[in-house]
PDB file of N, CA and C in Angstrom:
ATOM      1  N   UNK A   1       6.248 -16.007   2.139  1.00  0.00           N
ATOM      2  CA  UNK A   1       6.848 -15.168   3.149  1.00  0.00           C
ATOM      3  C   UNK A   1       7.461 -13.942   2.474  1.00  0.00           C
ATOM      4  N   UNK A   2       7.376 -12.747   3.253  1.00  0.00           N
ATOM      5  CA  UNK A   2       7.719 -11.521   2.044  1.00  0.00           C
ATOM      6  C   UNK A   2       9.574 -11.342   3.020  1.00  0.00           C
ATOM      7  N   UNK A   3       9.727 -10.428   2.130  1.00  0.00           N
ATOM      8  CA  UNK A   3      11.385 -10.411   2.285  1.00  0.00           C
ATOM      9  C   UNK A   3      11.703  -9.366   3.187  1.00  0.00           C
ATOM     10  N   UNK A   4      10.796  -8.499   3.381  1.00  0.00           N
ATOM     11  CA  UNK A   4      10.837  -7.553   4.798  1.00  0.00           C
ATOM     12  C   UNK A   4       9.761  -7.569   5.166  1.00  0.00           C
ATOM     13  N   UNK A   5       9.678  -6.894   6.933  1.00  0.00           N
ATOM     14  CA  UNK A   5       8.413  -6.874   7.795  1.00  0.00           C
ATOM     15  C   UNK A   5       8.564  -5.972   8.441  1.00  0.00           C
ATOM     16  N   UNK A   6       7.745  -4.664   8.147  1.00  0.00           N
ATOM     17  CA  UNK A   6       7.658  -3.475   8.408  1.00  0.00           C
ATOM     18  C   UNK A   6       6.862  -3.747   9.699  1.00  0.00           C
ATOM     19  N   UNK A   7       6.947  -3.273  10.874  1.00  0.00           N
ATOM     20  CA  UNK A   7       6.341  -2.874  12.414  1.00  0.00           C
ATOM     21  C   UNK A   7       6.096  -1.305  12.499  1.00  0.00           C
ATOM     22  N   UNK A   8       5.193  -0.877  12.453  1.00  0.00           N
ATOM     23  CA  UNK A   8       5.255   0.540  12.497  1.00  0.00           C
ATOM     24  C   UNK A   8       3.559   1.017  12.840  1.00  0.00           C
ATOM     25  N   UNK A   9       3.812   2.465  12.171  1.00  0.00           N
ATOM     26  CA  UNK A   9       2.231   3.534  12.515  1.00  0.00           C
ATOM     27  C   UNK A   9       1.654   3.302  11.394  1.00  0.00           C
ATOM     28  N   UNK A  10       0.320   3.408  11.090  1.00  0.00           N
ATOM     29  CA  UNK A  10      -0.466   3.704   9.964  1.00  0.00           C
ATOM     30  C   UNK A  10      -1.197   5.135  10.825  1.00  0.00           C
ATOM     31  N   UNK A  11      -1.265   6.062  10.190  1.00  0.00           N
ATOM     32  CA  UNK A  11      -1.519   7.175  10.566  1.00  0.00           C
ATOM     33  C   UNK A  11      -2.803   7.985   8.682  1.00  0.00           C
ATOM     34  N   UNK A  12      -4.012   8.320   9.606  1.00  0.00           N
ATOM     35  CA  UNK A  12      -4.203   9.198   8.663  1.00  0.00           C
ATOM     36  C   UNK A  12      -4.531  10.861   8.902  1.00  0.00           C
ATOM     37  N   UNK A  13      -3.515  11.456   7.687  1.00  0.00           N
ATOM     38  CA  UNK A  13      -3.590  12.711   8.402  1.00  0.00           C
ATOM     39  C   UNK A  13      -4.486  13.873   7.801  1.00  0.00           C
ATOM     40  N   UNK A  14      -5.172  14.568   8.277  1.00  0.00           N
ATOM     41  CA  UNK A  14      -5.816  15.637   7.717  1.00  0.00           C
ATOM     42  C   UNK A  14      -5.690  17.352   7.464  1.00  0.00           C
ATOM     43  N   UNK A  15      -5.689  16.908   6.100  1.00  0.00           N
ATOM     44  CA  UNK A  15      -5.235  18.643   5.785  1.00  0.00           C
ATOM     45  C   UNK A  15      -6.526  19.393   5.017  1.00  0.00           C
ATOM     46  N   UNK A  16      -6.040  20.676   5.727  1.00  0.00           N
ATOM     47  CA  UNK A  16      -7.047  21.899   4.636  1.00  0.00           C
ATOM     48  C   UNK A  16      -6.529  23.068   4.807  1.00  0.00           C
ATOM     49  N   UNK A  17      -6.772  23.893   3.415  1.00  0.00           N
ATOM     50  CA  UNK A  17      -6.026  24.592   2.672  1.00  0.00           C
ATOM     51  C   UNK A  17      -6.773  26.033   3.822  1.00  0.00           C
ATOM     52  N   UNK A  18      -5.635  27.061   4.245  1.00  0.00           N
ATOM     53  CA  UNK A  18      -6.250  28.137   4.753  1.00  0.00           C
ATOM     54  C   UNK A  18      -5.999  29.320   4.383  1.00  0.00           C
ATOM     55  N   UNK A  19      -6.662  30.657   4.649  1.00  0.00           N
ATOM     56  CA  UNK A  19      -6.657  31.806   3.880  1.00  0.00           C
ATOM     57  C   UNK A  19      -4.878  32.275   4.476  1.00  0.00           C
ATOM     58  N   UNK A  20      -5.005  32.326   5.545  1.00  0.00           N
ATOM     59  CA  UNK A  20      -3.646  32.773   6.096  1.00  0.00           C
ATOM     60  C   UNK A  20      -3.029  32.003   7.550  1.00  0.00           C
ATOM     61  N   UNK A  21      -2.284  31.429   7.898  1.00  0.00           N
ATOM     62  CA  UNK A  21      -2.095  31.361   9.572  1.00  0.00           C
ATOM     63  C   UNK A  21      -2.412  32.110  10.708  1.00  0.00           C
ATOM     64  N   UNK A  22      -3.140  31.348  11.235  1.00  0.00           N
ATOM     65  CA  UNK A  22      -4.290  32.105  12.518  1.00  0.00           C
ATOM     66  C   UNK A  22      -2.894  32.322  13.646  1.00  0.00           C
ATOM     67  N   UNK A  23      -3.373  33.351  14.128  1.00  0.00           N
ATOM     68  CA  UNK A  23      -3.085  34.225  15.113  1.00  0.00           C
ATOM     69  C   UNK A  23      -3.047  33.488  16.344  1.00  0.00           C
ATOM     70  N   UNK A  24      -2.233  33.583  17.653  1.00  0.00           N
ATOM     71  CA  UNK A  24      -2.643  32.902  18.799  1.00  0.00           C
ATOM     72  C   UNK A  24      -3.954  32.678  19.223  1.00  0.00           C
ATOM     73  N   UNK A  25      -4.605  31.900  19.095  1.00  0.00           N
ATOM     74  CA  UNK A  25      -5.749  31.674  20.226  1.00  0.00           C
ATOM     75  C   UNK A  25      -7.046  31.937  18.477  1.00  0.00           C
ATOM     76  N   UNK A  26      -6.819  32.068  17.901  1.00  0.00           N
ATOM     77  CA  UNK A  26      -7.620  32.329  16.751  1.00  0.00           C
ATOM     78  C   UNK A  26      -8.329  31.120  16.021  1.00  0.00           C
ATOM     79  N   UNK A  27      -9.543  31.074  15.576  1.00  0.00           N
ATOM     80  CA  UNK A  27      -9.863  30.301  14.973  1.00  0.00           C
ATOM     81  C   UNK A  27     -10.207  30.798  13.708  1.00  0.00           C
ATOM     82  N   UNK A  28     -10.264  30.062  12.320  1.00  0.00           N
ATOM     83  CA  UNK A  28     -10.142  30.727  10.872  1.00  0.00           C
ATOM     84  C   UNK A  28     -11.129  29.654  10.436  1.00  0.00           C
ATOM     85  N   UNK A  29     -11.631  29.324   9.058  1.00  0.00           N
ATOM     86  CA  UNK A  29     -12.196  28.658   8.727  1.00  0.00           C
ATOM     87  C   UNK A  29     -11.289  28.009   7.523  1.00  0.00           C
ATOM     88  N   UNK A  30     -11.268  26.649   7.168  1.00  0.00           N
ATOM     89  CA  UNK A  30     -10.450  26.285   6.121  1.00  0.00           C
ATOM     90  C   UNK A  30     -11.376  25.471   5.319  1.00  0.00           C
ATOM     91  N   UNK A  31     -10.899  25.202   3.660  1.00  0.00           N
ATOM     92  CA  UNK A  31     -11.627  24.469   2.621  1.00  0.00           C
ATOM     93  C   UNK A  31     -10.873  23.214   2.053  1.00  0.00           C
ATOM     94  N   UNK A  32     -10.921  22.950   1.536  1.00  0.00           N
ATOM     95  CA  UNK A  32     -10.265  21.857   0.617  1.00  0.00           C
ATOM     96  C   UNK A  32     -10.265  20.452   1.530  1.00  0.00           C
ATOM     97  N   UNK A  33     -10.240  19.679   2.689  1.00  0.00           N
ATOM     98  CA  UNK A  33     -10.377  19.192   3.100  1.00  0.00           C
ATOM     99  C   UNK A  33      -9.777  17.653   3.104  1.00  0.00           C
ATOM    100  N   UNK A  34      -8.599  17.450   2.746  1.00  0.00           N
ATOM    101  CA  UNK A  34      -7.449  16.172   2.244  1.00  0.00           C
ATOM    102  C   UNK A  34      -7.212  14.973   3.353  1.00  0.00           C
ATOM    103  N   UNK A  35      -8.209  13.856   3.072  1.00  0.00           N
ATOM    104  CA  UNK A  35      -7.200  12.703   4.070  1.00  0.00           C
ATOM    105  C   UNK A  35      -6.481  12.386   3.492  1.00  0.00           C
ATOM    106  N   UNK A  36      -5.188  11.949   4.329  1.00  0.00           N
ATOM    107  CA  UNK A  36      -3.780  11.470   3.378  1.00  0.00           C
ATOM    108  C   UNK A  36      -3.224   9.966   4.185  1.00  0.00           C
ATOM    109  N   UNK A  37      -3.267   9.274   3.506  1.00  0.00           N
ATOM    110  CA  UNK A  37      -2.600   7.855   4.353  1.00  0.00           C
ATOM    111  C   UNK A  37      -1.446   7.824   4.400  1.00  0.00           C
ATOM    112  N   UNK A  38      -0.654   7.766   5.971  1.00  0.00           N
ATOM    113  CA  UNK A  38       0.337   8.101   6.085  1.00  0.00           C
ATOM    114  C   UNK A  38       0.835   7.269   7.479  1.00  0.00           C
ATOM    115  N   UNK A  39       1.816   7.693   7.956  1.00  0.00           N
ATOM    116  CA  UNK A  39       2.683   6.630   9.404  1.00  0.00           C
ATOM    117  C   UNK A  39       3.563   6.452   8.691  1.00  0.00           C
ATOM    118  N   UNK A  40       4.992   6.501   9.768  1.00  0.00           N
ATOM    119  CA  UNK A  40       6.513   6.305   9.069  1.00  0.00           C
ATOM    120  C   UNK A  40       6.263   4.744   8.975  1.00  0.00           C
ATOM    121  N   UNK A  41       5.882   3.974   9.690  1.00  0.00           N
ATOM    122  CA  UNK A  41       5.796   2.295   9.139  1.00  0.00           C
ATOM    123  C   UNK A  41       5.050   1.978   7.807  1.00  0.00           C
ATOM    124  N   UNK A  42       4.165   2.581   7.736  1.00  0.00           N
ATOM    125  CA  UNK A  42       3.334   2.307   6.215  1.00  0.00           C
ATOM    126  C   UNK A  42       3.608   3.293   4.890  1.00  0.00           C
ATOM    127  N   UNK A  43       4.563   4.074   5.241  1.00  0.00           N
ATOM    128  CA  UNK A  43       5.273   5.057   4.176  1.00  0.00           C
ATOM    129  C   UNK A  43       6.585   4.282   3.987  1.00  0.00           C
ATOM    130  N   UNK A  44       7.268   3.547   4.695  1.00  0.00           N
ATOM    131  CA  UNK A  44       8.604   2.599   5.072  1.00  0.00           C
ATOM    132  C   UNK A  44       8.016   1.684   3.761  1.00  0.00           C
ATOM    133  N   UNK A  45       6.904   1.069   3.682  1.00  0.00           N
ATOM    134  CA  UNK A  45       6.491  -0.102   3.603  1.00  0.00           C
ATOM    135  C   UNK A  45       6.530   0.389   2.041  1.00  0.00           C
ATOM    136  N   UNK A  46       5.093   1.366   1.985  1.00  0.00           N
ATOM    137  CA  UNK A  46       4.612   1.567   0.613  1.00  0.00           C
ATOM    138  C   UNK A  46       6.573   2.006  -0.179  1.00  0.00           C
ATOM    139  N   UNK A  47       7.320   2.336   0.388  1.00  0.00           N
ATOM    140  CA  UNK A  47       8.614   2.740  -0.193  1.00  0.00           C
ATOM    141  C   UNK A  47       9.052   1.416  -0.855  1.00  0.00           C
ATOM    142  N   UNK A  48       9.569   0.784   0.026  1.00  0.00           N
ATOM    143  CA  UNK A  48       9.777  -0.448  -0.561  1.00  0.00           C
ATOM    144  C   UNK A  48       8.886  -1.844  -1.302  1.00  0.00           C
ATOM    145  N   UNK A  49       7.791  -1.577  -1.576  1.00  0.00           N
ATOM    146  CA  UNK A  49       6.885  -2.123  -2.351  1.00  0.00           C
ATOM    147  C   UNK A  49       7.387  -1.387  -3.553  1.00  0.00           C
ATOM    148  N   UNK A  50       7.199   0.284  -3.636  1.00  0.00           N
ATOM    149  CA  UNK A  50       7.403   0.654  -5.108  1.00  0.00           C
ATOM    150  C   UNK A  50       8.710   0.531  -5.901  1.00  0.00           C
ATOM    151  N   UNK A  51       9.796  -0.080  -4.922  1.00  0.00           N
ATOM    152  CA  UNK A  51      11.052  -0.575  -5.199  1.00  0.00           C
ATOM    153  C   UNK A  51      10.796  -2.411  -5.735  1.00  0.00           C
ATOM    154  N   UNK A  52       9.935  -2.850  -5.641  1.00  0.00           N
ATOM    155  CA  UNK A  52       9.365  -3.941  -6.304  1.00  0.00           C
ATOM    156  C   UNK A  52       9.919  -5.226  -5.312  1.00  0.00           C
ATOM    157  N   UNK A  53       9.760  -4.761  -4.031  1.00  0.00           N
ATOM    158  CA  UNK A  53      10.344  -5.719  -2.634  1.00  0.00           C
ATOM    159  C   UNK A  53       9.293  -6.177  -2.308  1.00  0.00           C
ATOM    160  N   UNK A  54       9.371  -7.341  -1.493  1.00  0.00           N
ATOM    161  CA  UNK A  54       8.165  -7.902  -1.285  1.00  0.00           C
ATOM    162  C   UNK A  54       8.040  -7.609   0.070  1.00  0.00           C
ATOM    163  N   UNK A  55       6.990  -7.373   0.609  1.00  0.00           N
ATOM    164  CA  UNK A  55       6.725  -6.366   1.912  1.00  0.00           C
ATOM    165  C   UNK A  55       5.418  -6.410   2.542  1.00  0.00           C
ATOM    166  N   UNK A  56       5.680  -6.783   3.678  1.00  0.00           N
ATOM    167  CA  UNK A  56       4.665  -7.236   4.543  1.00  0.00           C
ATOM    168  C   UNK A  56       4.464  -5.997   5.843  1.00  0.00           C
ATOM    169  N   UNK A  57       3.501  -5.569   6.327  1.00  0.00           N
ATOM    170  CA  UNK A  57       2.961  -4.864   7.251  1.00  0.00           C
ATOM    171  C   UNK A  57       2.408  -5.311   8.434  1.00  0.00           C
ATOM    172  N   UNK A  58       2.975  -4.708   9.701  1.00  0.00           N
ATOM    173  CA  UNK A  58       2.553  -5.294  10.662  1.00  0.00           C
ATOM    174  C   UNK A  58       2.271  -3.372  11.320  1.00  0.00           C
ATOM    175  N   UNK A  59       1.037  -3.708  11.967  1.00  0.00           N
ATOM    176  CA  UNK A  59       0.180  -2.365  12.410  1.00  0.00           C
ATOM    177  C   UNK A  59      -1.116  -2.102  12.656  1.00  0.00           C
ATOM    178  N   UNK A  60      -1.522  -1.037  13.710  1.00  0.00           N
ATOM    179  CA  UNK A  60      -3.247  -1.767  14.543  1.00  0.00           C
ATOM    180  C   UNK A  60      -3.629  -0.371  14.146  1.00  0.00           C
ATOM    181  N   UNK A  61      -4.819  -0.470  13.188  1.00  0.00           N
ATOM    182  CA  UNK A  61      -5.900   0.636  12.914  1.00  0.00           C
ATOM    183  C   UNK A  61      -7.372   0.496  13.862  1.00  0.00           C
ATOM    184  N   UNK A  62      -7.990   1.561  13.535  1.00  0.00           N
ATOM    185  CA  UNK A  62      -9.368   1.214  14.490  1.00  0.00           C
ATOM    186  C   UNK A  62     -10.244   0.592  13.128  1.00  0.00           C
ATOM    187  N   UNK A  63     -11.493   0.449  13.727  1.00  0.00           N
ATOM    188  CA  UNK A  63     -12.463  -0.264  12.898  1.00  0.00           C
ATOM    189  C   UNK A  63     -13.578   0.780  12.938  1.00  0.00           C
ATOM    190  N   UNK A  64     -12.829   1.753  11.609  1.00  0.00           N
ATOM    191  CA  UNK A  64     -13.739   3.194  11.535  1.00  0.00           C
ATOM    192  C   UNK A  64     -13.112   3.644   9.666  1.00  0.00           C
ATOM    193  N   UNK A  65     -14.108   4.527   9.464  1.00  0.00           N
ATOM    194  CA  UNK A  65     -13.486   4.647   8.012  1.00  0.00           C
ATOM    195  C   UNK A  65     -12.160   4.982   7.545  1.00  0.00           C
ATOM    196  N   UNK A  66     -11.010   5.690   8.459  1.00  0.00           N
ATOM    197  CA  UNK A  66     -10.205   6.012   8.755  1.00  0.00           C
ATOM    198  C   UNK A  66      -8.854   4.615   8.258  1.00  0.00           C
ATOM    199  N   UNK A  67      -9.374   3.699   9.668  1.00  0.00           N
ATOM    200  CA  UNK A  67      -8.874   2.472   9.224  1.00  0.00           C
ATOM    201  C   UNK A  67      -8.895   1.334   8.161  1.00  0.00           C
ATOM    202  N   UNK A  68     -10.463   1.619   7.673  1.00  0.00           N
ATOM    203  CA  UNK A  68     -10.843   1.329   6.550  1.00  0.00           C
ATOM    204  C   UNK A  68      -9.882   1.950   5.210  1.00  0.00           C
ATOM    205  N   UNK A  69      -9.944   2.950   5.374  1.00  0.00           N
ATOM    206  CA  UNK A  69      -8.999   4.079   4.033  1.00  0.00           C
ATOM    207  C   UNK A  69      -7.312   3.207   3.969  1.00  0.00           C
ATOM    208  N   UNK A  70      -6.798   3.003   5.574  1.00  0.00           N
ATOM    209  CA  UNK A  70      -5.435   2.473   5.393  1.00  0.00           C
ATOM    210  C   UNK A  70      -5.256   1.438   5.118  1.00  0.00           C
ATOM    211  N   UNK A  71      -5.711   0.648   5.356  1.00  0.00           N
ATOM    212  CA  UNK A  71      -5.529  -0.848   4.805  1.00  0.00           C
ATOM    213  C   UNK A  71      -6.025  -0.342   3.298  1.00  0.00           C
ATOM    214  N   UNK A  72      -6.875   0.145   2.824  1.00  0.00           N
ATOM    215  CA  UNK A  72      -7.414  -0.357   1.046  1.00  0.00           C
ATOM    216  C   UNK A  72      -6.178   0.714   0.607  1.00  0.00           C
ATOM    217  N   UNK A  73      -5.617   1.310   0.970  1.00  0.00           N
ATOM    218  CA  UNK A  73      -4.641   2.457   0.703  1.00  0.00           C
ATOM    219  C   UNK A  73      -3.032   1.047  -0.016  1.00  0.00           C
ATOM    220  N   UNK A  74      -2.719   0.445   1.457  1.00  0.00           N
ATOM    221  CA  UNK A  74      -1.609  -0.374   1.942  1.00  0.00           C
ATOM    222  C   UNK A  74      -2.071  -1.562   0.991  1.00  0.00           C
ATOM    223  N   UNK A  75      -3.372  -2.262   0.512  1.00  0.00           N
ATOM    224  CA  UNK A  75      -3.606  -3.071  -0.434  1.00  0.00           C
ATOM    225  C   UNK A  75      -3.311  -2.531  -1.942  1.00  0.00           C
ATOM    226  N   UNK A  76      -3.642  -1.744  -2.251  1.00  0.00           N
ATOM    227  CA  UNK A  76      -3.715  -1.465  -3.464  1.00  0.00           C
ATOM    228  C   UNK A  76      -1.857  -1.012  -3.941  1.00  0.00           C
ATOM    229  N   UNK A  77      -1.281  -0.649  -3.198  1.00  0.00           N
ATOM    230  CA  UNK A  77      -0.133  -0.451  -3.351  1.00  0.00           C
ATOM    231  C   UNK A  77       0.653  -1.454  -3.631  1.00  0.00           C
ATOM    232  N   UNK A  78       0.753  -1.950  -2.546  1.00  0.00           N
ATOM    233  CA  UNK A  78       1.279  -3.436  -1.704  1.00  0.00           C
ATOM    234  C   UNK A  78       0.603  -5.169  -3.175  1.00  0.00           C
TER     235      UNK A  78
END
């Protein structure tokens, strides 16, 4: 049994790097292209794992690569 039980988001978020901030109503083109595994419940979690707590996750991903990325993200940490 782990010693906390995180309830929360697993969220993954996507970033890319742009030339400047678009204008109202503007569309720009961006590069670099970053998924980042993230949600205040699984950032809660991965926090106190790297504090060497034992830490359990409770949280609903889809069954897409996305969700795939957070869980092997939340394993490898965890």
């Amino acid at each position: 049994m782990s010693d906390i039980l995180v309830i929360g988001s697993l969220n993954a978020d996507l970033a890319v790097k742009s030339p400047r901030f678009p204008k109202p109503g503007e569309t720009i083109s961006g590069e670099d292209l970053q998924i980042i595994p993230g949600g205040k419940g699984a950032n809660q979690a991965v926090a106190v794992a790297r504090q060497g707590v034992d830490v359990a996750m409770v949280g609903k991903v889809g069954n897409d690569a996305f969700g795939n990325l957070l869980l092997d993200n939340l394993k490898k940490i965890m």
